[in-house]
C-alpha atoms as a PDB file:
ATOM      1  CA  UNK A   1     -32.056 -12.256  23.089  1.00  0.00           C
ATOM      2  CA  UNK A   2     -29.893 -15.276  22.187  1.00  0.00           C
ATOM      3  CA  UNK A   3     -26.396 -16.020  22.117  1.00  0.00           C
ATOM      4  CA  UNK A   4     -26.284 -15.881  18.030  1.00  0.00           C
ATOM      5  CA  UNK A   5     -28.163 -12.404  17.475  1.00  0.00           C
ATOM      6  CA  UNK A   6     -25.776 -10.898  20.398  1.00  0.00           C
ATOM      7  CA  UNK A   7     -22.825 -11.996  18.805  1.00  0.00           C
ATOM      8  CA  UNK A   8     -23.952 -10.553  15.773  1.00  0.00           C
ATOM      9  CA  UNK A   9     -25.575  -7.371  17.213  1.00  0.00           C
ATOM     10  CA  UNK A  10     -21.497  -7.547  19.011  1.00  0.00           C
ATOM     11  CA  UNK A  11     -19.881  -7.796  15.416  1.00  0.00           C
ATOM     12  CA  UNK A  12     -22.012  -4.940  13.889  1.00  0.00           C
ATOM     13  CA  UNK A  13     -21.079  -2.853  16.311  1.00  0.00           C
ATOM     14  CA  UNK A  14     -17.745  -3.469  16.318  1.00  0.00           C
ATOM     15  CA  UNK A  15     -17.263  -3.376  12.627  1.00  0.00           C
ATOM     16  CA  UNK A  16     -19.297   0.317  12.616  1.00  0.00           C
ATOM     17  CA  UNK A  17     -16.946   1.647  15.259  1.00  0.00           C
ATOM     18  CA  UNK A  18     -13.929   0.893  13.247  1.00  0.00           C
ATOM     19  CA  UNK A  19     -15.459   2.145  10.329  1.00  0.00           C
ATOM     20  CA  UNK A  20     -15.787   5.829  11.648  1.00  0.00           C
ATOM     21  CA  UNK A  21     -12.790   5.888  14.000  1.00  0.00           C
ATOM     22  CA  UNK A  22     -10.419   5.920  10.870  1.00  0.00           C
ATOM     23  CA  UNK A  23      -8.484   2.610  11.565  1.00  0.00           C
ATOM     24  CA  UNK A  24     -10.592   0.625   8.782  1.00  0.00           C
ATOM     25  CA  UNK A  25      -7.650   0.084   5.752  1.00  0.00           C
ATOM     26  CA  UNK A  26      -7.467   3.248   3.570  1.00  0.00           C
ATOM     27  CA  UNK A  27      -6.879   2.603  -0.280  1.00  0.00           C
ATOM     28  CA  UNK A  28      -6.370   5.873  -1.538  1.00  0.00           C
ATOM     29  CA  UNK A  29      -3.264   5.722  -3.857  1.00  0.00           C
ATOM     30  CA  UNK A  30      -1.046   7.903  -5.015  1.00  0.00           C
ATOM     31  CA  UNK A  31       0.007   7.614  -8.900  1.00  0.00           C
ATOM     32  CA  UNK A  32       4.433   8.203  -9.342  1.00  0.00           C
ATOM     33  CA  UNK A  33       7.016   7.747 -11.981  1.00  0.00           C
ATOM     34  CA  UNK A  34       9.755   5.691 -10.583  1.00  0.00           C
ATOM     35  CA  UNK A  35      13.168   6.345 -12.552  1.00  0.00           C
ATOM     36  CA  UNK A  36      16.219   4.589 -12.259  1.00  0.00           C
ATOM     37  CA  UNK A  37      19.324   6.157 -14.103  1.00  0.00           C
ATOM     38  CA  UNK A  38      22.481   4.186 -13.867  1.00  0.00           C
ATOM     39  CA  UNK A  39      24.675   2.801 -16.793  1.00  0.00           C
ATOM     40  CA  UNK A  40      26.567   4.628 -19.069  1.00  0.00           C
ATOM     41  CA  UNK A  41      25.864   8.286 -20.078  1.00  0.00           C
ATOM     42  CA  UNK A  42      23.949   7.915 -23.376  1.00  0.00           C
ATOM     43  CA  UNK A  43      21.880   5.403 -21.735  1.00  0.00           C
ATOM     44  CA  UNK A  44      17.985   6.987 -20.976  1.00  0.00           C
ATOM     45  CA  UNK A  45      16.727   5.968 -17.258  1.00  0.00           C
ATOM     46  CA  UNK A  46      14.627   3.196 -16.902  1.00  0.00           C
ATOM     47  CA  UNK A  47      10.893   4.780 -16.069  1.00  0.00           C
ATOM     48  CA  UNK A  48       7.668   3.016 -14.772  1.00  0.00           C
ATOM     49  CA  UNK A  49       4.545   4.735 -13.485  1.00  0.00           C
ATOM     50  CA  UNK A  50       2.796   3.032 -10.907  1.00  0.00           C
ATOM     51  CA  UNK A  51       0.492   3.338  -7.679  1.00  0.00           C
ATOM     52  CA  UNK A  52       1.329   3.114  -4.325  1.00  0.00           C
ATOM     53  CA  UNK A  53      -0.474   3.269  -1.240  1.00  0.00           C
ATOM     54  CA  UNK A  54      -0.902   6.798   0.279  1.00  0.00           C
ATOM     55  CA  UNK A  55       0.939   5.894   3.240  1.00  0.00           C
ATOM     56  CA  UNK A  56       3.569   3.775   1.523  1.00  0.00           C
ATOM     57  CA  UNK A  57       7.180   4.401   0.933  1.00  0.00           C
ATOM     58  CA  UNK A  58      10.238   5.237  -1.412  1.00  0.00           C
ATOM     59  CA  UNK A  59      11.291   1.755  -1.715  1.00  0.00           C
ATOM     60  CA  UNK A  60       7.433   0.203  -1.897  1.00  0.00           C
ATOM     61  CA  UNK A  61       7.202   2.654  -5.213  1.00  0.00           C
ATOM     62  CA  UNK A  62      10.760   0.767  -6.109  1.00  0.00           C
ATOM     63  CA  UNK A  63       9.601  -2.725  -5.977  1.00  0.00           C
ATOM     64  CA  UNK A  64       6.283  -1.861  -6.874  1.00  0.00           C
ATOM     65  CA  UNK A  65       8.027  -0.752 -10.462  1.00  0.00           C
ATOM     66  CA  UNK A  66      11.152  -3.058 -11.127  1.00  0.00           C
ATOM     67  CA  UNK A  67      12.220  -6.276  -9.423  1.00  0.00           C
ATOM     68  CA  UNK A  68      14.886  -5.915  -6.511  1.00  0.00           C
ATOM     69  CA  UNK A  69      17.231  -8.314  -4.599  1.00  0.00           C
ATOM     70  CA  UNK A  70      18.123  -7.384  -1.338  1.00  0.00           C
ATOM     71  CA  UNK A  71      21.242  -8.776   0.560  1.00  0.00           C
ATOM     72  CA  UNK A  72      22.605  -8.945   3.921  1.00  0.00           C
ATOM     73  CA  UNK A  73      25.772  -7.154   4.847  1.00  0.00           C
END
């Protein structure tokens, strides 16, 4: 067997075993309605639907939906 089809034969094998022990990257989403209600009190909230990763977080949905600017403190 040579160096190039052992490599390969290497790679394949690798790739399969991350495949079936879960740590391949999952891109199941989850579809939420991000609302933001500030302003005065006649004003509706500001509302955007979008998708985030299963595994993401409050503020990914956040700046997934409107732009933000963070500071330091």
């Amino acid at each position: 067997m040579n160096i190039i089809a052992s490599n390969r034969a290497f790679v394949a094998a690798l790739l399969f075993f991350v495949a079936l022990s879960g740590c391949a990257r999952s891109d199941k989403t989850v579809d939420v309605t991000v609302a933001v209600d500030f302003g005065p009190a006649g004003r509706p909230p500001l509302e955007k639907k979008v998708a985030v990763s299963e595994r993401g977080t409050v503020f990914d949905a956040l700046r997934g939906a409107f732009y933000i600017a963070t500071s330091g403190r």
